[in-house]
Every structure is written in C-alpha cells, then in structure tokens.
Protein backbone atom coordinates (compact mmCIF):
# COMPACT_ATOMS: atom_id res chain seq x y z
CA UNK A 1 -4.51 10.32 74.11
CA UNK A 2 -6.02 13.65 74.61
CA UNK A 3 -5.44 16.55 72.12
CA UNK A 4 -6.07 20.82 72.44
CA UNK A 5 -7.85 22.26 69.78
CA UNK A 6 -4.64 23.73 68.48
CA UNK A 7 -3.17 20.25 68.34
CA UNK A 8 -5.86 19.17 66.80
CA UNK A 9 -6.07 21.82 63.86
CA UNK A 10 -2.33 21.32 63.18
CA UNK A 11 -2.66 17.07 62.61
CA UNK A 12 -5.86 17.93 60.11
CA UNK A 13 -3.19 20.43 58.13
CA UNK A 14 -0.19 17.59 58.43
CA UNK A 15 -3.29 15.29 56.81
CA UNK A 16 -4.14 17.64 54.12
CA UNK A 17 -1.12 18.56 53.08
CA UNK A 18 -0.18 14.52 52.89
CA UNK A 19 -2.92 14.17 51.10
CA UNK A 20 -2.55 16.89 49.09
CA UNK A 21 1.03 15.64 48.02
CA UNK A 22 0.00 12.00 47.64
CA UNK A 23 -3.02 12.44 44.67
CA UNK A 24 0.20 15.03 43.73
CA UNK A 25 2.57 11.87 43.18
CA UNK A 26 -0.13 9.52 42.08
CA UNK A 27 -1.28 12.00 39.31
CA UNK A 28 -0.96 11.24 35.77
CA UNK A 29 0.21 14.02 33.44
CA UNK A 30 -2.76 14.53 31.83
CA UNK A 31 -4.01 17.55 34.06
CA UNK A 32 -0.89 20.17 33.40
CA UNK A 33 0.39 18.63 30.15
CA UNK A 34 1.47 20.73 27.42
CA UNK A 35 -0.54 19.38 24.01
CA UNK A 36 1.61 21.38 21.98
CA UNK A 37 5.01 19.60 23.29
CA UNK A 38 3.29 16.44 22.70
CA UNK A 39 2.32 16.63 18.93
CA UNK A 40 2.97 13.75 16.23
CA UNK A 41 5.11 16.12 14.65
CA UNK A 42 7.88 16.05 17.81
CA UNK A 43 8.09 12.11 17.10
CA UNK A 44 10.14 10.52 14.45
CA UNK A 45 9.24 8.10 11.98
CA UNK A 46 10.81 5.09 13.62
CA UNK A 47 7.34 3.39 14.32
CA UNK A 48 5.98 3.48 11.10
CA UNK A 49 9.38 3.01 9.58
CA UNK A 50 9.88 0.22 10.92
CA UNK A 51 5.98 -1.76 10.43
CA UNK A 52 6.65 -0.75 6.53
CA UNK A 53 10.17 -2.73 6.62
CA UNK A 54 9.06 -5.74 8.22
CA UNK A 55 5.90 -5.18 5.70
CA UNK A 56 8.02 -6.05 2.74
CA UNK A 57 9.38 -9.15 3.96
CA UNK A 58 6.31 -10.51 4.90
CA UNK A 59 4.02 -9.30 1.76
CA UNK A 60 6.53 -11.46 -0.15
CA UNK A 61 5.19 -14.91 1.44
CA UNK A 62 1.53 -13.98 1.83
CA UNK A 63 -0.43 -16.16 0.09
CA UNK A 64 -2.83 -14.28 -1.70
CA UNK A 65 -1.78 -10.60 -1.24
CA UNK A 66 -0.28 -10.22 -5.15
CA UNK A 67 -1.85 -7.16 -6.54
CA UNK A 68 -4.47 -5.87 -6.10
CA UNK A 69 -5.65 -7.25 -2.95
CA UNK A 70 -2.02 -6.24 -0.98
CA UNK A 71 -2.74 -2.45 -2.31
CA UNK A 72 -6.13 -2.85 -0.62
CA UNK A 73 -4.92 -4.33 2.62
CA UNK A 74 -2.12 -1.66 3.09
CA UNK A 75 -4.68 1.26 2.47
CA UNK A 76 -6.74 -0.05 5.40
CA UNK A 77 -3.47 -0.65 7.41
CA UNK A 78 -2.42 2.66 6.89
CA UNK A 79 -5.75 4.05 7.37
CA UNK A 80 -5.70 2.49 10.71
CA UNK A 81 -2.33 4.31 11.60
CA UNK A 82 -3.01 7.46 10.57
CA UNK A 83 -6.39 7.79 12.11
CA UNK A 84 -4.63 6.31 15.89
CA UNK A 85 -3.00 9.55 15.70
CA UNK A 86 -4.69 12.44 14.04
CA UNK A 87 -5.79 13.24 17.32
CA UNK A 88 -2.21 14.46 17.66
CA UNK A 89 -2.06 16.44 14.37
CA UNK A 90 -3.85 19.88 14.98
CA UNK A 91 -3.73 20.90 11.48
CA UNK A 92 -5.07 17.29 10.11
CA UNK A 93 -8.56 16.37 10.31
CA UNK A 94 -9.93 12.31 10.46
CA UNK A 95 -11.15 10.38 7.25
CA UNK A 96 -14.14 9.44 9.33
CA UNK A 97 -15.36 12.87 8.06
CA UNK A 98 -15.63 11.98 4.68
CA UNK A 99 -16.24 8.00 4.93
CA UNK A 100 -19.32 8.26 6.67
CA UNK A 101 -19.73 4.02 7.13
CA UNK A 102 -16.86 4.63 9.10
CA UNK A 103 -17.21 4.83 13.31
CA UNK A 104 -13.96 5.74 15.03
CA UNK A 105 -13.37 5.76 19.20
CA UNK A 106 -12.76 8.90 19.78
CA UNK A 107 -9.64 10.66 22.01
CA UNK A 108 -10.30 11.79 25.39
CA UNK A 109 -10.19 15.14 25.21
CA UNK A 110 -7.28 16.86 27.24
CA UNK A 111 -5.48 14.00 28.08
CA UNK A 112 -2.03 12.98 27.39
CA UNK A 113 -1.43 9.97 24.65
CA UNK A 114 2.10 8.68 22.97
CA UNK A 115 1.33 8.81 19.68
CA UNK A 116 4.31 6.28 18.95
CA UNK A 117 2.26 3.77 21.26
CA UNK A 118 -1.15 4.45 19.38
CA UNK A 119 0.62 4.07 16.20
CA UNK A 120 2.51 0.89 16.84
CA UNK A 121 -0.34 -0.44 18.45
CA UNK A 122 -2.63 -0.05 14.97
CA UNK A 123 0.04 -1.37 12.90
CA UNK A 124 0.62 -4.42 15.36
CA UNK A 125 -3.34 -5.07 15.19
CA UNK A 126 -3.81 -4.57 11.56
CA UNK A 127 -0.99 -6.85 10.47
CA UNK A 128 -2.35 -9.30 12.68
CA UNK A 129 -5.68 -8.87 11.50
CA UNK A 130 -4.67 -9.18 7.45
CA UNK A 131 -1.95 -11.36 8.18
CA UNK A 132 -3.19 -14.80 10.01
CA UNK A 133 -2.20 -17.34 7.16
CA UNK A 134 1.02 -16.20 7.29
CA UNK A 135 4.21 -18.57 8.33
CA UNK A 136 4.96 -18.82 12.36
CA UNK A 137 7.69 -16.89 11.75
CA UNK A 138 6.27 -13.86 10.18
CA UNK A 139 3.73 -13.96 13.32
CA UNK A 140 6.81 -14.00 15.82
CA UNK A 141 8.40 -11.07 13.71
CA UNK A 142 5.61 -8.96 14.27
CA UNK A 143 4.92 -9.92 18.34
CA UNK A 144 8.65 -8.83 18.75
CA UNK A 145 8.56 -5.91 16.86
CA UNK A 146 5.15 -4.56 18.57
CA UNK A 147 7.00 -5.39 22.22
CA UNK A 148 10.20 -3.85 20.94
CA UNK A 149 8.53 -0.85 20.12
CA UNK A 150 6.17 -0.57 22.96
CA UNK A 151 9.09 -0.90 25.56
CA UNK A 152 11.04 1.95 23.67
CA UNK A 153 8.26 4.13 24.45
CA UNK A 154 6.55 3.41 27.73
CA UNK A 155 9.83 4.14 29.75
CA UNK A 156 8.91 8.21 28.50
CA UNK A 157 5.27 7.97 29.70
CA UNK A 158 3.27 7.60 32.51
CA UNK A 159 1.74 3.54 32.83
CA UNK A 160 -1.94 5.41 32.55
CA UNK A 161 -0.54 7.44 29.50
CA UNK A 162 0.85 4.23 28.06
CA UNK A 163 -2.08 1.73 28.72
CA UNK A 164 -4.82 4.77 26.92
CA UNK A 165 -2.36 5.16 23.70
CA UNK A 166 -1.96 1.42 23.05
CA UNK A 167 -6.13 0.96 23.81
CA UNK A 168 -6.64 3.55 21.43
CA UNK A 169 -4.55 2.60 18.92
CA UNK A 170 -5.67 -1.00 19.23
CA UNK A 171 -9.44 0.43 19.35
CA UNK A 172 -9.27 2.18 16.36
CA UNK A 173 -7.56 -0.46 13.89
CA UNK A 174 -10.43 -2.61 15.15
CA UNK A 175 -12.71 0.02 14.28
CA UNK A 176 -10.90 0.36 10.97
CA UNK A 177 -10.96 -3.33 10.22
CA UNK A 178 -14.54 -3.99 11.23
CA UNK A 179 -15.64 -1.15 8.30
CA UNK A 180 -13.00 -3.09 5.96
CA UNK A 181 -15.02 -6.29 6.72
CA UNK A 182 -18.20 -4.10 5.03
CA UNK A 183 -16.47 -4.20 1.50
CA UNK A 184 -17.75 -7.85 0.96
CA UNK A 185 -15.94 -8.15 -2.45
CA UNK A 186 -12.39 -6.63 -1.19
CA UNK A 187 -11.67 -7.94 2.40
CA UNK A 188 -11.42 -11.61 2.41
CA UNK A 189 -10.36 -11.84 -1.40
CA UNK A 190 -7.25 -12.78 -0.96
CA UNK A 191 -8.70 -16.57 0.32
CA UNK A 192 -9.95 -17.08 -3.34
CA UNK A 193 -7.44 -15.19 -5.44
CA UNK A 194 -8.64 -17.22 -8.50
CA UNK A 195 -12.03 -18.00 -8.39
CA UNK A 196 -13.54 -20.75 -10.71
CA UNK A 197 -16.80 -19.40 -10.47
CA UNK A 198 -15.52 -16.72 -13.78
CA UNK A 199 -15.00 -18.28 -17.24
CA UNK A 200 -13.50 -15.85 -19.57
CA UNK A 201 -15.02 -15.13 -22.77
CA UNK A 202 -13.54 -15.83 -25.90
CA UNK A 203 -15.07 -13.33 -28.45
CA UNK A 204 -15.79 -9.69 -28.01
CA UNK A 205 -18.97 -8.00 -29.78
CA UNK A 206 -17.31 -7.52 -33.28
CA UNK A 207 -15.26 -10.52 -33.34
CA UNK A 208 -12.41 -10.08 -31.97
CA UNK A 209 -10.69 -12.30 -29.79
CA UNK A 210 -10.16 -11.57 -25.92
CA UNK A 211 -7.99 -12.71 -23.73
CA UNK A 212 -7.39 -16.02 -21.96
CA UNK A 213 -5.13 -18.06 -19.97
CA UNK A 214 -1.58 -17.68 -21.30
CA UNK A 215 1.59 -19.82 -22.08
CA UNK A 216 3.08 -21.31 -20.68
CA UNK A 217 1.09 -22.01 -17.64
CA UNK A 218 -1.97 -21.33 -18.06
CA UNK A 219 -3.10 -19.87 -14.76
CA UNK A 220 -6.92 -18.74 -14.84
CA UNK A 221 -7.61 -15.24 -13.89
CA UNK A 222 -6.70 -13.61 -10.72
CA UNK A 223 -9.34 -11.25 -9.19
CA UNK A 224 -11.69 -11.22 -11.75
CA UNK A 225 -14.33 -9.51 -9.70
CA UNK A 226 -11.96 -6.73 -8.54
CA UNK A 227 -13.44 -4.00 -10.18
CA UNK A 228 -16.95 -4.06 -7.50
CA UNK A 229 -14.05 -3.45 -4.41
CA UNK A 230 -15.00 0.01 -2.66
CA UNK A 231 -12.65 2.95 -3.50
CA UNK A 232 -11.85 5.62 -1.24
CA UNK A 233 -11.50 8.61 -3.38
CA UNK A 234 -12.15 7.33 -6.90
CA UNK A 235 -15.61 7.64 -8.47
CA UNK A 236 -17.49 4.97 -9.99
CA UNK A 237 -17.69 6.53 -13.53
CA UNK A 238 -13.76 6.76 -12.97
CA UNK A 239 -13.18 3.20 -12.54
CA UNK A 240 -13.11 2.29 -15.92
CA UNK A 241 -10.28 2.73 -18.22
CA UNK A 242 -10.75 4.48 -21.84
CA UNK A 243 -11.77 2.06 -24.63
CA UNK A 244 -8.71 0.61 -25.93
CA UNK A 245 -7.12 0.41 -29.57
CA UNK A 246 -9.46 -1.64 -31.70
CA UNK A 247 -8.41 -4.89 -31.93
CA UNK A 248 -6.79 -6.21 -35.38
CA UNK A 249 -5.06 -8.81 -37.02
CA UNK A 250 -4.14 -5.77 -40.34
CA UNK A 251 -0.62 -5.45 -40.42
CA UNK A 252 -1.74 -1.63 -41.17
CA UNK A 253 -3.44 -1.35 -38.24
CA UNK A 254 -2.72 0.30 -35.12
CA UNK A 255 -3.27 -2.61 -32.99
CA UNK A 256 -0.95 -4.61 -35.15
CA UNK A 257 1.80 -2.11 -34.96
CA UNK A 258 1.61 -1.86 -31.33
CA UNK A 259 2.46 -6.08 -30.90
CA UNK A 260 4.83 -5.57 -33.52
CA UNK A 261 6.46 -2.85 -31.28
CA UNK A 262 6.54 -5.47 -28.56
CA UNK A 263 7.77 -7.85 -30.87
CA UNK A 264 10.80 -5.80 -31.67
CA UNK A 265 11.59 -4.42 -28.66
CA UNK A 266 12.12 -7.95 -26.89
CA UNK A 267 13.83 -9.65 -29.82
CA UNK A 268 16.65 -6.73 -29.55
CA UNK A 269 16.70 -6.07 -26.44
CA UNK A 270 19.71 -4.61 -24.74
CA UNK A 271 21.03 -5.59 -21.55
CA UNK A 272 20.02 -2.12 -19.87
CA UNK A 273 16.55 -2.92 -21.77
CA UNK A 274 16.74 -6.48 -19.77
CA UNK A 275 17.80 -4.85 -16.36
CA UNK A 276 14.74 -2.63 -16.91
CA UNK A 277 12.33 -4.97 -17.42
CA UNK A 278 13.55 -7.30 -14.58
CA UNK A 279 14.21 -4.33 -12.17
CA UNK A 280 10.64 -3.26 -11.99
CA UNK A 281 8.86 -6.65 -12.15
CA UNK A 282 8.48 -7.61 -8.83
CA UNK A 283 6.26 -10.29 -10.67
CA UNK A 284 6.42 -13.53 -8.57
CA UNK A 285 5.27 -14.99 -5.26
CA UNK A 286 8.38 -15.59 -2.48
CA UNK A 287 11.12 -14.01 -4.44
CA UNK A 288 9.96 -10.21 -4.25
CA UNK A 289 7.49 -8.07 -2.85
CA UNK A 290 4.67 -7.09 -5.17
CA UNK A 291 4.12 -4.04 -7.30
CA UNK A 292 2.06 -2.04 -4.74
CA UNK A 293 4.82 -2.67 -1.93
CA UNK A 294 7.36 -1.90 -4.73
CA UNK A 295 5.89 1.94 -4.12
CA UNK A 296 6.11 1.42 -0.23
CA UNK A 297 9.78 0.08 -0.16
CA UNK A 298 10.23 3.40 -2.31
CA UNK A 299 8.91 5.55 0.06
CA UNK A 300 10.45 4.23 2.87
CA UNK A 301 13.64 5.19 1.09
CA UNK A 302 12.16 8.18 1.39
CA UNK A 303 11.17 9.27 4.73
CA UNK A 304 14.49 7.96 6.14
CA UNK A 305 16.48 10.21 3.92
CA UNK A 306 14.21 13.54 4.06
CA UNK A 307 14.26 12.60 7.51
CA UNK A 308 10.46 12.83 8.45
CA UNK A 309 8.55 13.03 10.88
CA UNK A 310 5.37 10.80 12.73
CA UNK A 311 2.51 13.02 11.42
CA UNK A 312 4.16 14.02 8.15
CA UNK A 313 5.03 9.72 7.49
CA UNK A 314 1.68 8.23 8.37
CA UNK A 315 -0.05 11.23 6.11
CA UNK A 316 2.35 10.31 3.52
CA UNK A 317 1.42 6.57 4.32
CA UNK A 318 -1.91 6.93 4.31
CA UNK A 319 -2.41 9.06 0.64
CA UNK A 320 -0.06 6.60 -0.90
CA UNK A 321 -1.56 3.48 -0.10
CA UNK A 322 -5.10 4.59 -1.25
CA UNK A 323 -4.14 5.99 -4.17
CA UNK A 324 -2.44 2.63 -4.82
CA UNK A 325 -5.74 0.42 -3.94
CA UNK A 326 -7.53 3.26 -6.11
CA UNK A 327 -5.77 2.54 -9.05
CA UNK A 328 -5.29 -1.49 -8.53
CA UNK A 329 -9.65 -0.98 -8.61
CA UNK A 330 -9.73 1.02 -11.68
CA UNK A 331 -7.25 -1.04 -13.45
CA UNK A 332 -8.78 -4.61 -12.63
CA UNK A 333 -12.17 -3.17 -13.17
CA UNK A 334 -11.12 -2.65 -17.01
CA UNK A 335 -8.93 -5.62 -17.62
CA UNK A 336 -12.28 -7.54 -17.43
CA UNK A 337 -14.63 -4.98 -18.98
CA UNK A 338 -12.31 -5.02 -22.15
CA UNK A 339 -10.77 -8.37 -21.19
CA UNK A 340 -7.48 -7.86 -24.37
CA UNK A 341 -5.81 -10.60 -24.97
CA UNK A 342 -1.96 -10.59 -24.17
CA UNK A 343 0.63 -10.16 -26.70
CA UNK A 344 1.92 -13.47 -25.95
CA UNK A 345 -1.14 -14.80 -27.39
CA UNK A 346 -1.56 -12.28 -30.39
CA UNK A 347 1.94 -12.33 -31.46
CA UNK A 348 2.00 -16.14 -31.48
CA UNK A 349 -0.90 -16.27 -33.37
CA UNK A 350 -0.90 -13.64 -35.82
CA UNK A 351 3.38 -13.10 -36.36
CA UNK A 352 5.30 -15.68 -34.74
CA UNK A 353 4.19 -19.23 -33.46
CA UNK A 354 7.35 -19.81 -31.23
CA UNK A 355 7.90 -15.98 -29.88
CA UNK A 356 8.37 -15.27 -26.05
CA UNK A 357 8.24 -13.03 -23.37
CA UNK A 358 11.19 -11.81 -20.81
CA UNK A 359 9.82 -13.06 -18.06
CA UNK A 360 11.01 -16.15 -16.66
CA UNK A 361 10.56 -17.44 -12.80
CA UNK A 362 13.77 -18.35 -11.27
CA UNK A 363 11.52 -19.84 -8.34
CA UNK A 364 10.65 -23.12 -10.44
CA UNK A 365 12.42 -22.05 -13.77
CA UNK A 366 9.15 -21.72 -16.01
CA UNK A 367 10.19 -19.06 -18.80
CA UNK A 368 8.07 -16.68 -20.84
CA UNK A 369 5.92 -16.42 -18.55
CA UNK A 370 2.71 -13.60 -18.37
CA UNK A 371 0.59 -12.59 -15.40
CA UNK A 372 -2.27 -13.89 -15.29
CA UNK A 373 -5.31 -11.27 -16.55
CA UNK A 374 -5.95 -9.17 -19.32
CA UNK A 375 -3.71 -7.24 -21.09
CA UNK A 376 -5.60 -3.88 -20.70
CA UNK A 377 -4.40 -1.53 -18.65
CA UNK A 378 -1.31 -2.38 -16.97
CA UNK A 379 -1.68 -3.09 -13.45
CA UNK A 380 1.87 -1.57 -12.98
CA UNK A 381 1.39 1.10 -14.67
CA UNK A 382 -1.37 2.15 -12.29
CA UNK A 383 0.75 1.34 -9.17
CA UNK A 384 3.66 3.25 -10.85
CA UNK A 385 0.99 6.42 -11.74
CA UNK A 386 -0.77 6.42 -8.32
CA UNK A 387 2.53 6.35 -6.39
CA UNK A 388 4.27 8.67 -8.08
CA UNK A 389 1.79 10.99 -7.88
CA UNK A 390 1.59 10.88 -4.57
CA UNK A 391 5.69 10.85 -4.10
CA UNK A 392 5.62 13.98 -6.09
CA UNK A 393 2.60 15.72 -4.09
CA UNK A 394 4.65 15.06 -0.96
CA UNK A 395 8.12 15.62 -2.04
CA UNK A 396 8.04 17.77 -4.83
CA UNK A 397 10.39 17.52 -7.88
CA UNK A 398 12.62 15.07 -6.01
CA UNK A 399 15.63 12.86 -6.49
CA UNK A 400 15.85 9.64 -6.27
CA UNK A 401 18.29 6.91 -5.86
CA UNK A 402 16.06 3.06 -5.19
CA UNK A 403 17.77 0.57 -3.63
CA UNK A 404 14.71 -1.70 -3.56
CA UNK A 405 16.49 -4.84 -5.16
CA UNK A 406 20.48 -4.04 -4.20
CA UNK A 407 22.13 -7.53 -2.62
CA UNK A 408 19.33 -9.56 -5.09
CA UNK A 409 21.73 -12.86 -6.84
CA UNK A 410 19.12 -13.63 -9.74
CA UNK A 411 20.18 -10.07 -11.92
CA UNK A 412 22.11 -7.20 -11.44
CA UNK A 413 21.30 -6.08 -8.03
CA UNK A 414 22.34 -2.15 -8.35
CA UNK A 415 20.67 0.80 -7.26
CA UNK A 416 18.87 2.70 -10.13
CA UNK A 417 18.52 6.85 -9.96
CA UNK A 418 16.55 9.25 -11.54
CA UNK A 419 16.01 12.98 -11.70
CA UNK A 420 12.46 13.47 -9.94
CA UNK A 421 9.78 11.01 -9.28
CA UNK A 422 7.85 11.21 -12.22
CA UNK A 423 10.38 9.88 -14.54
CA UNK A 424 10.66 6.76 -11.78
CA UNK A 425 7.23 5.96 -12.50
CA UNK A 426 7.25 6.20 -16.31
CA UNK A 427 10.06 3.61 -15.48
CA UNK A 428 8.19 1.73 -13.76
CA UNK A 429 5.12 1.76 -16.09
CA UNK A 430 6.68 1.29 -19.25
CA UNK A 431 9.27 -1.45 -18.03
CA UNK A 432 6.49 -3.95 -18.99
CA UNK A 433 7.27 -3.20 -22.74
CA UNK A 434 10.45 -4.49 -23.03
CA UNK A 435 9.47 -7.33 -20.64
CA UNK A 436 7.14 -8.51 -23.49
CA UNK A 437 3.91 -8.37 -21.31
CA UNK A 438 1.83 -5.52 -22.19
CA UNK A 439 0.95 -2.98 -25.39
CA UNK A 440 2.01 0.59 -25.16
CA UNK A 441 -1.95 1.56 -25.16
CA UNK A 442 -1.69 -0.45 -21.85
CA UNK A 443 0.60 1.66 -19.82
CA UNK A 444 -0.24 4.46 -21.08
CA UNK A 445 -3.80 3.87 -19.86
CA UNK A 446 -2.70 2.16 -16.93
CA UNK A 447 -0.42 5.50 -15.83
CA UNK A 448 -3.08 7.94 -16.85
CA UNK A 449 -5.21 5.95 -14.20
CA UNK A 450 -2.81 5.80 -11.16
CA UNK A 451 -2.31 9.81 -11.80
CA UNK A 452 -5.60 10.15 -11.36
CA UNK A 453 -6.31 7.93 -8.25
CA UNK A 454 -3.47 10.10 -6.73
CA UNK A 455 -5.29 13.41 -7.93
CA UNK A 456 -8.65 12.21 -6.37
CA UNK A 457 -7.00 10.94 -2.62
CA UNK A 458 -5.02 14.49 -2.52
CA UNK A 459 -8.16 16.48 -2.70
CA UNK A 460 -10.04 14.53 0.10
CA UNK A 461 -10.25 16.93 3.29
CA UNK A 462 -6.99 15.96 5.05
CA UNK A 463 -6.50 19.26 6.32
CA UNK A 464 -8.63 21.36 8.74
C-alpha cells in the first residue's frame, strides 16, 4: 500500500494522539493529584476504630498480655499506625526523629497513598505480629477485618494507589516491629510472664518485711524484670517511684494507719463502694480486658462521640498508648525496687488473721484474691494517671459517660459518668482501696506516675 507524504504525516498524528490518550487512561493519579484533598484529616476514624474494638476482645484471651506487657504491645501497635500515615499529616512530624534506633521506609514523594489502606494495613500486621498464640478464631477475626477494610477502600483508589498504601503500611509496622524486637527485656515477655529465675526477698535493709506471694493462691511474681523495658518518653531517673511510707507494725504509725484505712473501708463497704471497686478492676484473664485496654475501650468511647478524625485518632492513639507503657515501666520498676508487701498479708498478720480482700474470680470462684506483685505503686493507678492525662491533653475538660462493662452478668453492668476526665482517673486509681488491694501511699504514687508519663509523651516533637 503506497502512502503521500501528507498521508503519511496525518497516520503519525492519529498514532500520537492514541498514544497520547492511552498512557492518559493507563495513568495513575499520582501525577495531577491534589495532596491537600487527600490528607488523613479528610478520612474518618473507622479504620482505627475498628482495630481498637476487635483489640479488646482479643486482649482478653491473650495469654500473657495482663499488664504491663499489653500496654507495651499497644504502644508499638499504635506506633506502627501512626507512623503508616504521618506522611499524610502536614502539620505532624515522624517519631523516627526522636527514636533514633528507629529506621522507617519512607513515602514516595508526590505520589498518591490511602491513608485508610496504610493504616489498616499496620494494624493488620502488628496484631498479627503480637498476636500468634492467640485462639484460631481471634486469627480469623483479624484476616476478615483487614479484607473488610481493604475492600471498603480500594474501590476509591487507583489498584497502583492501593497496592503502594497497603506496602507501606505493611513496610512500616515491620519496620516498627523489627526495632520492638531490640528491647530484649520487653518484646517477647509475655512468653514468660512469671519467670522462676526471681525469688523475692523476704526482709528489707531495716527489717521490715517485703512482700511475697499472697493468699489465697499464691501466684509468684509477674514481670519481675519489667522495670529494664525501654521507655519512649520517660527518663531513667524517672522510672522509679518516691520511697514509700516506712514500713511498721506501731499502731501509731503511719504505715499502720494506712492498712487500718484499708481495713475499714472493706469491712463497711457500701454497695456503690463494691460497684466501684469491681467496676474498675478489670483484674482477671478471659473475663475482661486488662487495665491498659480499660484506657483504650475509654477512648474509643471517645473518638466515636467527638466524632474524630484519621490523623487526629491515631495521634490520640499513639500518645495514649505510650504514656500507658511509660507508666506500666515506672510502676513495675518500683514494685520490685521497694518490693511492699500487700495488705492482705500485713493486715492478716499484724490486725486480723482471717481478714479478706474484695476481689473474688468468678472464672474459677477463688475469693480474696490479690494480684500478684508488690503492693507499691499501684499499677492502676499509673494506667488511670497516664491515660487520663492524655484524655485530658486531647479533649480538654471533658465529659464522660463509660460504657466499658454495660451488658456484663457477674455485677451491675451500668454505665458510670463523670464531670471531666480527671475525676475518671482518680476513680480509677483509687478504686483499688475499697477493693482491699493496695495502701493509699500506693495510688497516690502510682497516679502521680501515670501524670507524669503523660506529661513526658506530650512534649516529644509531634508537631512540625
């Protein structure tokens, strides 16, 4: 077939233009994208919304994760998220900044992610990560949640802008994980929650006596070695609690008065004392979440009903959780530098030989029961400090109705309110008095710690 010159010309056009309109079609987003329309703060919350939720079910039948080590594993978690999407925060700059041991994958620059995907992605690999003892079930729960997820938001995106946002997101919780694995004493902890390589002592310097395992049961100490798990904001000479009330068997004395307080306050206990005490305990393996999560289920509350958004949620996420793995640090790090006994044991021994505690298991029906470490601080009472801190740095002077345990059989499962956040945590903190379990010197301590591991996480460089 023979062509003019002119015929010629036109075909290479017709090609050009084909050509043209093809790579046109074929183009991912990326090159005339609008960053601004696609910020973390034009997403909801949904993603991490819904990780948190399935969170509490699951942190209730991990074998293990009680507190500390759950605060620890939710910080890194969180971490994880927040960091698989800062890209997409303009104002919020990346913890690898200040944690120098850690090494992130970085964005692409100019190119177009869903920062849903990255974020769902993060949680999916973190909880996967943390999680592999856990029941078949649990597993299954979190593959359909991460596919449920993931199909809600690839049908919005491009399949190049979906496969980079679930990559990164997967990247960087690996990332995140692998610098976890660094903290030798704090990431596989949970395997060995009661090491018998610690023996307790029995008497402190001047005589007096410390703590050991309690009555009923007798369960040896959990985490002993806590207190040598990395913090992320904390400083070392912060980790460890003021010295505590001298110990004393003086009925004159202020240790004696504080037990006696104890004492009292359980033996006449009211029922709104009782609901109290059993409200907050979130004390035992496979009926509740634990203490740390306690803070999380609040927060969820939360987001949903201030009606958050992606950035704003995974900051508020992120601060939380390592304020709570702060505190659990400090705390356990001075139950065994002071190791004080319980009152269980004092009161017993020095008042009355048949006294006991609130706390009873419904699990397997074991009453008077005690966790199972020193007395000194309260391990709550750091959760409660550390979270409400946080709560009250994010929300301000807040309401708040918690409707953690409504639709529980074993007490009165009704919502409780308060007027802002800081009187939930004294709640929370000083619940373990009438509940027979702790000294007043131990959540006060125990609060004045949490406050602070909130203090120290708000003032790392978040911002830009």
């Amino acid at each position: 077939m023979n062509f003019t010159n002119q015929s010629k010309k036109f075909l290479w056009a017709l090609l050009a233009i084909g050509i043209m309109a093809l790579s046109s079609c074929n183009r991912d987003k990326d090159d005339d994208f609008n960053a601004a329309d696609n910020y973390a703060s034009t997403y909801s919350a949904k993603v991490p919304l819904e990780w948190n939720k399935l969170m509490l079910d699951i942190d209730r039948f991990a074998p293990g994760y009680r507190p500390p080590a759950a605060a620890r594993m939710l910080a890194y978690t969180q971490l994880a998220a927040y960091e698989a999407v800062v890209p997409g925060m303009p104002n919020n700059s990346s913890m690898a900044k200040h944690f120098t041991a850690l090494s992130l994958p970085i964005a692409e620059a100019n190119k177009e992610y869903s920062w849903p995907l990255a974020a769902n992605s993060a949680y999916a690999t973190m909880y996967k990560l943390f999680y592999p003892h856990v029941k078949l079930f649990y597993s299954d729960k979190m593959n359909s949640l991460e596919k449920e997820l993931a199909a809600e938001y690839t049908n919005s995106v491009s399949s190049e802008v979906s496969t980079r946002s679930i990559a990164f997101g997967k990247a960087v919780a690996e990332a995140v994980y692998e610098w976890s694995k660094t903290d030798v004493q704090g990431h596989d902890a949970y395997k060995n929650p009661r090491p018998s390589t610690y023996t307790p002592p029995t008497t402190g310097a001047n005589g007096e006596k410390l703590w050991q395992p309690t009555f009923p049961d007798y369960t040896p100490a959990l985490f002993p070695y806590w207190g040598k798990v990395r913090t992320f904001a904390l400083k070392e000479n912060e980790k460890t609690a003021k010295p505590p009330l001298a110990w004393s068997e003086d009925p004159n004395s202020k240790f004696y008065t504080q037990a006696k307080e104890v004492k009292l306050w359980v033996d006449n206990a009211t029922e709104e004392d009782k609901w109290i005490a059993e409200y907050w305990s979130d004390d035992f393996f496979e009926l509740t979440f634990e203490p740390a999560a306690r803070l999380i289920s609040i927060a969820n509350q939360m987001v949903e009903a201030d009606g958050l958004k992606l950035d704003e949620t995974l900051e508020l996420y992120a601060k939380l959780t390592m304020a709570l793995s702060d505190a659990g640090v400090a705390v356990w790090n001075s139950k065994y530098v002071y190791n004080v006994e319980r009152p269980i044991s004092y009161i017993r021994r020095v008042m009355d030989p048949n006294w006991k505690t609130l706390l009873n298991n419904p699990m397997n029906g074991v009453k008077s029961l005690t966790p199972e470490f020193p007395a000194y601080p309260s391990g709550h009472s750091g959760f409660a400090g550390a979270g409400a801190g946080i709560l009250t740095h994010i929300f301000g002077a807040h309401e708040m109705t918690d409707d953690s345990h409504v639709g529980r059989t074993e007490f009165y499962s009704k919502s409780r309110s308060f007027n802002n956040l800081s009187e939930l945590g004294a709640e929370d903190a000083y619940s373990r008095l009438p509940l027979g379990v702790h000294f007043r010197m131990d959540c006060d301590e125990g609060l004045r710690l949490g406050y602070l591991a909130a203090l120290r996480v708000t003032q790392l460089p978040w911002k830009k």
